[in-house]
N, C-alpha and C. Protein backbone atom coordinates (compact mmCIF):
# COMPACT_ATOMS: atom_id res chain seq x y z
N UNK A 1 0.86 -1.18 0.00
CA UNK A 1 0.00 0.00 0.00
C UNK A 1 0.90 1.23 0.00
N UNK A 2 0.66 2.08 -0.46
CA UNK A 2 1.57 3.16 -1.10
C UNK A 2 1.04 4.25 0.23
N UNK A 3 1.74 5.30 0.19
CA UNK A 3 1.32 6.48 1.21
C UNK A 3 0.26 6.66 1.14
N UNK A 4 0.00 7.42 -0.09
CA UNK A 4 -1.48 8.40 -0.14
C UNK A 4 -2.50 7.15 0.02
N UNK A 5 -2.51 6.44 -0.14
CA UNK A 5 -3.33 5.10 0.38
C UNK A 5 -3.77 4.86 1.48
N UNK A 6 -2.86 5.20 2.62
CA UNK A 6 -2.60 5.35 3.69
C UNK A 6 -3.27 6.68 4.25
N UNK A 7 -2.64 7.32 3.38
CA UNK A 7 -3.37 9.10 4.46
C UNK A 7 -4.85 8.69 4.10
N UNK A 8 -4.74 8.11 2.34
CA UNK A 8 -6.93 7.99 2.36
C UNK A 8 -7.86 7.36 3.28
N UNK A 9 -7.20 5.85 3.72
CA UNK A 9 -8.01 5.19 4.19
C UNK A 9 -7.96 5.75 5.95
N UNK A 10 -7.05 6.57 6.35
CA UNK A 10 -6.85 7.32 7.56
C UNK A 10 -8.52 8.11 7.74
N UNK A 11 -7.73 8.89 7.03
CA UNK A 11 -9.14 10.40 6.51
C UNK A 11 -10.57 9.71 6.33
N UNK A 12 -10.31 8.61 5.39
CA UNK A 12 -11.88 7.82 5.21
C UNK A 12 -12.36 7.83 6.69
N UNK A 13 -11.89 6.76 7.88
CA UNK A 13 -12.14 6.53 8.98
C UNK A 13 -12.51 7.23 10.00
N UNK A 14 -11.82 8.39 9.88
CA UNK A 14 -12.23 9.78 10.30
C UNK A 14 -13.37 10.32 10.02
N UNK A 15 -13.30 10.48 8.66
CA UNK A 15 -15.06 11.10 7.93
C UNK A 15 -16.41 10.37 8.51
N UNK A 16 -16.14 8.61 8.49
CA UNK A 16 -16.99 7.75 8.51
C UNK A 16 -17.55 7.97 10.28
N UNK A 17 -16.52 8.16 10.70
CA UNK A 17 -16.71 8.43 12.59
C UNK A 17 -17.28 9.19 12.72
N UNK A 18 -16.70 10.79 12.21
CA UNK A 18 -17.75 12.00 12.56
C UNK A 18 -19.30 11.85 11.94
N UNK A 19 -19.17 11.26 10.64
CA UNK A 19 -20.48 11.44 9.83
C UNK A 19 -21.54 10.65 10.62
N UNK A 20 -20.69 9.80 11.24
CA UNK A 20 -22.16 8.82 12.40
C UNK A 20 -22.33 9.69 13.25
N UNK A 21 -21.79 10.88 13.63
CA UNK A 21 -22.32 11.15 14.66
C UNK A 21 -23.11 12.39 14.62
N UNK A 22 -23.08 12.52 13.46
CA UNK A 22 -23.83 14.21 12.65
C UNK A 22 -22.93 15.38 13.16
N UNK A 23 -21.74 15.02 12.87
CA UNK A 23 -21.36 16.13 13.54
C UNK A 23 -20.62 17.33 11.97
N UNK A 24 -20.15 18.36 12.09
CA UNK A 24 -19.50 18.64 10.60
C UNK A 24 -18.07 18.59 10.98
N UNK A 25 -17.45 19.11 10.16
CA UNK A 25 -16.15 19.33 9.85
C UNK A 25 -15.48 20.46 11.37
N UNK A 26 -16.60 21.46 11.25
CA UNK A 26 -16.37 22.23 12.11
C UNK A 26 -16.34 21.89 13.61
N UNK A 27 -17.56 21.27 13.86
CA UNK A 27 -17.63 20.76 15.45
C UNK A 27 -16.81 19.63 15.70
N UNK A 28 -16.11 18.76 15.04
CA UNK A 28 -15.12 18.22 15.31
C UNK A 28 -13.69 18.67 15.57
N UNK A 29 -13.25 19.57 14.64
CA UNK A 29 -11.77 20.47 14.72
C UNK A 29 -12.37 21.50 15.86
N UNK A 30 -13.12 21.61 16.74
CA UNK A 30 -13.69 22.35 18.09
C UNK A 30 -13.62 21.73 19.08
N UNK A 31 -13.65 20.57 18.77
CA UNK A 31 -13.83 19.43 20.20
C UNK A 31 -12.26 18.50 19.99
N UNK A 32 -11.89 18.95 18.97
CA UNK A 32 -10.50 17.94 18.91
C UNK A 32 -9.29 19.27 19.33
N UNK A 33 -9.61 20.42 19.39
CA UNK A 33 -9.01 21.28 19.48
C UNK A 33 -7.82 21.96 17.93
N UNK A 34 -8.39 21.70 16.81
CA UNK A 34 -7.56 22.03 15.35
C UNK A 34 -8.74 22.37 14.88
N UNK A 35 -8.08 23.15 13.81
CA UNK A 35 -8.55 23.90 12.71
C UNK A 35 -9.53 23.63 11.88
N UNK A 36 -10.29 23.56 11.25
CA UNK A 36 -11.69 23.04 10.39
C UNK A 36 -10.86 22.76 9.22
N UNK A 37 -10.15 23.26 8.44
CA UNK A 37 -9.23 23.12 7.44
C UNK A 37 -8.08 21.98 7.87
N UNK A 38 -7.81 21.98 8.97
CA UNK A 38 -6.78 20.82 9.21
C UNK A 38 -7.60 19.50 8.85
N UNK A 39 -8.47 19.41 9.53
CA UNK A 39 -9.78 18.67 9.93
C UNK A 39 -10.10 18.04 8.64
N UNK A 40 -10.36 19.05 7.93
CA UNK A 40 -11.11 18.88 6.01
C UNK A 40 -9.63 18.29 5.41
N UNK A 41 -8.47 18.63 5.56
CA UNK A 41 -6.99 18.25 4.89
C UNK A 41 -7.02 16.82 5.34
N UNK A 42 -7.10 16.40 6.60
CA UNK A 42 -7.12 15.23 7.05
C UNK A 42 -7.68 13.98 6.63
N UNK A 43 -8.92 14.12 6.22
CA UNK A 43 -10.52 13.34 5.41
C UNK A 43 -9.96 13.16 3.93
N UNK A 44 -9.39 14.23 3.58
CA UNK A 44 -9.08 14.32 2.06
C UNK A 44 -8.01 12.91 1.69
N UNK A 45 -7.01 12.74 3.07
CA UNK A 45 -5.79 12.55 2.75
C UNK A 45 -4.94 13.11 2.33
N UNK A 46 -4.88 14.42 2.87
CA UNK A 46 -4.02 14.88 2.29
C UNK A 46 -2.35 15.48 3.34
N UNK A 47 -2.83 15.46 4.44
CA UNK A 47 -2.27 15.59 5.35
C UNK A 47 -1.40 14.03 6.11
N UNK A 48 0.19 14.52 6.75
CA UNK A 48 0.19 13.09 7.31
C UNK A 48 0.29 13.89 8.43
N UNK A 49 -0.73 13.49 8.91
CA UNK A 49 -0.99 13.42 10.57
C UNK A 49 0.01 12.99 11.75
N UNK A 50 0.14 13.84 12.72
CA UNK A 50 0.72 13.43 13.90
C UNK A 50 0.01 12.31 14.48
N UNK A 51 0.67 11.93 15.32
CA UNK A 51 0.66 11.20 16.73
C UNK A 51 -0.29 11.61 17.20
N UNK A 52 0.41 12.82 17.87
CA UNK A 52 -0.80 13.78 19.03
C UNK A 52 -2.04 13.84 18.58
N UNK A 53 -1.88 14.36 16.80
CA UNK A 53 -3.23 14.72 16.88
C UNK A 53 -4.23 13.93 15.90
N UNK A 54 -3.53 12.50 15.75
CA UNK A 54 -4.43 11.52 16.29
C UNK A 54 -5.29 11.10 17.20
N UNK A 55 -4.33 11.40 18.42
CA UNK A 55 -5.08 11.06 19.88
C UNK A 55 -6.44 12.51 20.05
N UNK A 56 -5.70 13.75 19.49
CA UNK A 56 -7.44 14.49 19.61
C UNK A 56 -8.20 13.75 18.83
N UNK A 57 -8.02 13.72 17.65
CA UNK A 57 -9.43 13.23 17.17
C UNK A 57 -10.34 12.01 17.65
N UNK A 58 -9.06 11.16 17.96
CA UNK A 58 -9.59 9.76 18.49
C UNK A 58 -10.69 10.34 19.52
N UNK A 59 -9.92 10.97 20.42
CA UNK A 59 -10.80 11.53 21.84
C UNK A 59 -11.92 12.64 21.52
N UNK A 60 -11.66 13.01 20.94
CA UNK A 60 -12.56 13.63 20.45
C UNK A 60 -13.87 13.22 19.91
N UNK A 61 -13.71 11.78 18.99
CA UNK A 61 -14.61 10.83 18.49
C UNK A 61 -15.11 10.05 19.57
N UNK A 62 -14.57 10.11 20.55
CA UNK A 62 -14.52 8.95 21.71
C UNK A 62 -14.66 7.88 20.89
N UNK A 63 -13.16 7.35 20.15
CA UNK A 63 -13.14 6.19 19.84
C UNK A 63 -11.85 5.62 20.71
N UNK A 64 -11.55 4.45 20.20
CA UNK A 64 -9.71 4.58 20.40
C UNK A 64 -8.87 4.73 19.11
N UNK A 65 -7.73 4.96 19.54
CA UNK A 65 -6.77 4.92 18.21
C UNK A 65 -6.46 3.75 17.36
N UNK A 66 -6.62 2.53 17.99
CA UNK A 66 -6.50 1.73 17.49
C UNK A 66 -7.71 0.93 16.76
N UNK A 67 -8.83 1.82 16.64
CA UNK A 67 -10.08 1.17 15.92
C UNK A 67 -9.97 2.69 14.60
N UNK A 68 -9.32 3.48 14.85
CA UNK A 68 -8.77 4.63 14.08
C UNK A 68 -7.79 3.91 12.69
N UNK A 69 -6.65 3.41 13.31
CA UNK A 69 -6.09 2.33 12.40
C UNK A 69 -6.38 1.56 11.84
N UNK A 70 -6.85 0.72 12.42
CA UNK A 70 -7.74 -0.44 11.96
C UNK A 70 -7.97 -0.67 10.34
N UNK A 71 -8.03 0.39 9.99
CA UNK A 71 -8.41 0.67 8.00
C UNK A 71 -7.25 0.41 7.30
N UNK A 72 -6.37 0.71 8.17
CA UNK A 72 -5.00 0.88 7.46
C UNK A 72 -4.49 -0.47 7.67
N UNK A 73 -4.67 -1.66 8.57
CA UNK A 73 -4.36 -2.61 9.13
C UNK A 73 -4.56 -3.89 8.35
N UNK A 74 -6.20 -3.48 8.18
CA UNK A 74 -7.00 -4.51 7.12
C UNK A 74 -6.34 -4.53 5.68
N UNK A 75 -6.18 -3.12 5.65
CA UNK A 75 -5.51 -3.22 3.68
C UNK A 75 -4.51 -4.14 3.57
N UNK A 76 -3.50 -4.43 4.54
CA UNK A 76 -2.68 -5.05 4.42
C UNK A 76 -2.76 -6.52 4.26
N UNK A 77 -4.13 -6.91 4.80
CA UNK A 77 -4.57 -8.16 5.09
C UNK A 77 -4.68 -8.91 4.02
């Protein structure tokens, strides 16, 4: 699996989390503490994401990080 493969199926997992929860672009980069544009860069894949701010969004989603991964885990499978 190539990078941008990687940032997509990231960003997918992300989108798919907030979108269950009706939330937008905006009220997530509010509660994760980043930018609405970071937020939107992220979904796109276009961004490679930290560590840290993995863990906001995760917490933010109240998911864990490791059901965050998970997308990226399976491709490999």
């Amino acid at each position: 699996m190539n990078e941008d493969a990687i940032l997509k199926s990231f960003g997918n997992a992300i989108n798919i989390e907030r979108k269950a929860k009706g939330w937008s672009q905006e009220k997530l980069a509010e509660l994760a503490s980043l930018d609405r544009t970071y937020v939107s860069s992220v979904e796109r894949g276009h961004r490679n994401i930290s560590l840290i701010n993995i863990v906001k969004l995760a917490s933010a989603l109240e998911v864990t990080v490791s059901s965050l991964l998970q997308c990226i885990g399976d491709s490999y499978e």
